[in-house]
N, C-alpha and C. Protein backbone atom coordinates (compact mmCIF):
# COMPACT_ATOMS: atom_id res chain seq x y z
N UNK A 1 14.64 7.66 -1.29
CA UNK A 1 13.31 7.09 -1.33
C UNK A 1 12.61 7.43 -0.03
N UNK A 2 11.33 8.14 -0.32
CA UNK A 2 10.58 8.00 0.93
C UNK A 2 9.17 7.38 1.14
N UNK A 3 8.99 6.88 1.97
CA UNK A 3 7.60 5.99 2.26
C UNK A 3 6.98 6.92 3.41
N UNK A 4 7.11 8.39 3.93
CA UNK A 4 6.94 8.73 5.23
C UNK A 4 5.27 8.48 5.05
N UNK A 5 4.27 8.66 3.86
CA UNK A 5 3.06 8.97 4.04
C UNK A 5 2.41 7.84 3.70
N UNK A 6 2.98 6.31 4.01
CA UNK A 6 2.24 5.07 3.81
C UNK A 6 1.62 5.23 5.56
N UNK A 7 1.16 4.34 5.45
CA UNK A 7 -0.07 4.15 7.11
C UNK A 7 0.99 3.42 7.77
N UNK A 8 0.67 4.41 9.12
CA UNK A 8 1.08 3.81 10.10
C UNK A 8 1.08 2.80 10.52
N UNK A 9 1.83 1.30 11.05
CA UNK A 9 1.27 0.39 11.52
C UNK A 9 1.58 -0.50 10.45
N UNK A 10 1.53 -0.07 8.71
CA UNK A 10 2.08 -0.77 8.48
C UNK A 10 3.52 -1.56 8.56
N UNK A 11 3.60 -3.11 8.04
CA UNK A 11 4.88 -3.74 8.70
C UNK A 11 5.95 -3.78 7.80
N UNK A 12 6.98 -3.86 8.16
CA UNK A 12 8.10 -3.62 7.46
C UNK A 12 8.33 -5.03 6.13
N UNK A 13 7.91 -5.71 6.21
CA UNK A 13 8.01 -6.68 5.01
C UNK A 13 6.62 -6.18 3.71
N UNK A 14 6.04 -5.27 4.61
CA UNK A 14 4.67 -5.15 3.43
C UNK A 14 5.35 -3.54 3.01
N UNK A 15 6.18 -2.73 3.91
CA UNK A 15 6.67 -1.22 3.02
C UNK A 15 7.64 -1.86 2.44
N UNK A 16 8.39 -3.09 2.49
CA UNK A 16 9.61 -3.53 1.62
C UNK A 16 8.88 -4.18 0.34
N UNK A 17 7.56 -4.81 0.73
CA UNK A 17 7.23 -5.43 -0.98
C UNK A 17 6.84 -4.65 -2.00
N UNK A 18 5.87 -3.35 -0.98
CA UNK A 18 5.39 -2.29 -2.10
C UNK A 18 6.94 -1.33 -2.58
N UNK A 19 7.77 -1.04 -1.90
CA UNK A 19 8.71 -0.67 -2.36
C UNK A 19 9.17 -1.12 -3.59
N UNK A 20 9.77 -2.60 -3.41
CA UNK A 20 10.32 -3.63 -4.78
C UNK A 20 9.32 -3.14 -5.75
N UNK A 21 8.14 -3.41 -5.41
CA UNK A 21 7.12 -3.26 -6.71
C UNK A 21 6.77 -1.95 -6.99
N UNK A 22 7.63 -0.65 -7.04
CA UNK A 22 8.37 0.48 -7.08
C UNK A 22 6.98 1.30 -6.82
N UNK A 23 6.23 1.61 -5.56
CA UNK A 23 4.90 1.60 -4.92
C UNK A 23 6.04 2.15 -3.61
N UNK A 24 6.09 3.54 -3.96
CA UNK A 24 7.37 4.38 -2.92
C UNK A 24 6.26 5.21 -1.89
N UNK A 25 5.11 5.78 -2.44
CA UNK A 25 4.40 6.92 -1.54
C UNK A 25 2.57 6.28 -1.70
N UNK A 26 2.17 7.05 -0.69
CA UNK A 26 0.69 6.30 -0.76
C UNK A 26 -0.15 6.53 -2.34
N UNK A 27 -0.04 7.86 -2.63
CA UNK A 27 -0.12 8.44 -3.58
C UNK A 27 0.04 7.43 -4.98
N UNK A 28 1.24 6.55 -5.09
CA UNK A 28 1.30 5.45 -6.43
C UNK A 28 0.53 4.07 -6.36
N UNK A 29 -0.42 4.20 -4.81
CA UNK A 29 -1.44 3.30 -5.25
C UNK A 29 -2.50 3.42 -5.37
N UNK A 30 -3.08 4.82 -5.97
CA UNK A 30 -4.30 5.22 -6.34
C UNK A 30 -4.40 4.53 -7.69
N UNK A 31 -5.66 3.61 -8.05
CA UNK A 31 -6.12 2.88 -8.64
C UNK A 31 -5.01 1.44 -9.05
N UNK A 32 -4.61 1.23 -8.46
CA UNK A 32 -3.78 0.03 -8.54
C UNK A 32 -4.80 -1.10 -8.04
N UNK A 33 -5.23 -2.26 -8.73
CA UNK A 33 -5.88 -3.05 -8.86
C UNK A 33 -5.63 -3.87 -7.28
N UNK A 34 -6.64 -4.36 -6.05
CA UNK A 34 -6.05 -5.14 -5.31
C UNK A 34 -5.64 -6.28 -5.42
N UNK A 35 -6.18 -6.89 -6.33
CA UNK A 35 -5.35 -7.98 -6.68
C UNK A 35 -3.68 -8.24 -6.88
N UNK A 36 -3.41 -7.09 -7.39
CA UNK A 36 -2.06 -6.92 -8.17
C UNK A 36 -1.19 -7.04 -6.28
N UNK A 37 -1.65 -6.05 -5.04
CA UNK A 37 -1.01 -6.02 -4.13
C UNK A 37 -0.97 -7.31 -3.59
N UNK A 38 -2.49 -8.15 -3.73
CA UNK A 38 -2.40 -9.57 -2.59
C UNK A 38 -1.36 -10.18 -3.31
N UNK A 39 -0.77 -10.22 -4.43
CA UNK A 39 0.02 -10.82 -4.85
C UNK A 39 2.07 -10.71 -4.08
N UNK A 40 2.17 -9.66 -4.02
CA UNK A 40 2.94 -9.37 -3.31
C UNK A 40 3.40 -10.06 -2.35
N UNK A 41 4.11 -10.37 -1.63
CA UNK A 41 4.86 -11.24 -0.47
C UNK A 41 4.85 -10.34 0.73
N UNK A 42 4.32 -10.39 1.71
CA UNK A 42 4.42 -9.32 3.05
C UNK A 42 3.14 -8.32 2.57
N UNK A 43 2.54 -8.24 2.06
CA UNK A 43 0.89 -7.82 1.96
C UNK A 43 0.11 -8.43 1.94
N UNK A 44 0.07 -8.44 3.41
CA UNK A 44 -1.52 -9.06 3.91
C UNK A 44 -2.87 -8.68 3.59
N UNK A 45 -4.02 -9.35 4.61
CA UNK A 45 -5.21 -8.81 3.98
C UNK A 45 -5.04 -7.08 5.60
N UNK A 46 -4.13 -7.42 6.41
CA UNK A 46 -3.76 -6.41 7.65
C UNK A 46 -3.69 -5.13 6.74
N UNK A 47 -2.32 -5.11 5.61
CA UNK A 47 -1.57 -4.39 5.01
C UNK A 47 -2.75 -3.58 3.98
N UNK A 48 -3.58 -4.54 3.34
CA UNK A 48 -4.71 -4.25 2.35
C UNK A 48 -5.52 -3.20 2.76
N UNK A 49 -6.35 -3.48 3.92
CA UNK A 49 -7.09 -2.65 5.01
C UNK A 49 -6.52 -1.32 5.44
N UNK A 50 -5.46 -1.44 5.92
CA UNK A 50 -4.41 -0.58 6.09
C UNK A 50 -4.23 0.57 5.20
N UNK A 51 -4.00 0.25 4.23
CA UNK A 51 -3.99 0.71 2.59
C UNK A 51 -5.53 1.34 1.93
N UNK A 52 -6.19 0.83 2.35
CA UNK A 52 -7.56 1.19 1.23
C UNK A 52 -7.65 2.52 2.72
N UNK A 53 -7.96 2.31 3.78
CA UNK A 53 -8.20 3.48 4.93
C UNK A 53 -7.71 4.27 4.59
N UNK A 54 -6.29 4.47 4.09
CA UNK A 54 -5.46 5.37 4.37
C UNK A 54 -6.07 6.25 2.68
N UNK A 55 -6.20 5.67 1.64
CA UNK A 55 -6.29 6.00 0.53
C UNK A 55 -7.81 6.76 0.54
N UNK A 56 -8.61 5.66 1.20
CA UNK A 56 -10.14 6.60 1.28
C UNK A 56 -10.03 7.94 1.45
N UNK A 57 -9.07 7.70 2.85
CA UNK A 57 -8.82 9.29 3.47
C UNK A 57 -8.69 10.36 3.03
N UNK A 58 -7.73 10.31 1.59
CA UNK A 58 -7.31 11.38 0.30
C UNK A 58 -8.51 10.86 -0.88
N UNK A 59 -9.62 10.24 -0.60
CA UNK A 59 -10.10 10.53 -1.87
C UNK A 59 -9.63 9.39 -2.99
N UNK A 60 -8.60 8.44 -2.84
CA UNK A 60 -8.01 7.64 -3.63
C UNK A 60 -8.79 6.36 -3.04
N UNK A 61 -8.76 5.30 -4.34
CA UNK A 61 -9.07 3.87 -3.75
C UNK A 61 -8.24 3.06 -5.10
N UNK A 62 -7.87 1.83 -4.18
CA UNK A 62 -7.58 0.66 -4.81
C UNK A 62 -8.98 0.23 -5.96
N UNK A 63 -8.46 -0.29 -6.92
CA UNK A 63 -9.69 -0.55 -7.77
C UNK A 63 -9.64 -2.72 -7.85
């Protein structure tokens, strides 16, 4: 399993929840609803932010 291309900075309880919720590369959360992540345990609104930046970056967004 690799997570190398999630954002930096993120914290290790928020790459362990998207992990469980089988959310391995930045790439498998293009259009994934944000709701579905705040739900998660260790995804903050830090982790959220974190996440939509990184996704803008490639052109991808949380829906």
């Amino acid at each position: 399993m690799t997570t190398d291309d999630l954002p930096a900075g993120l914290t290790e309880p928020a790459r362990l929840a998207l992990e469980r919720a089988g959310y391995r590369r930045l790439g498998d959360l293009d259009g994934v609803p944000e709701a579905d992540l705040r739900r998660l345990s260790g995804v903050g609104p830090r982790a959220l932010r974190l996440l939509r930046l990184a996704l803008e970056a490639r052109g991808q967004t949380l829906t």
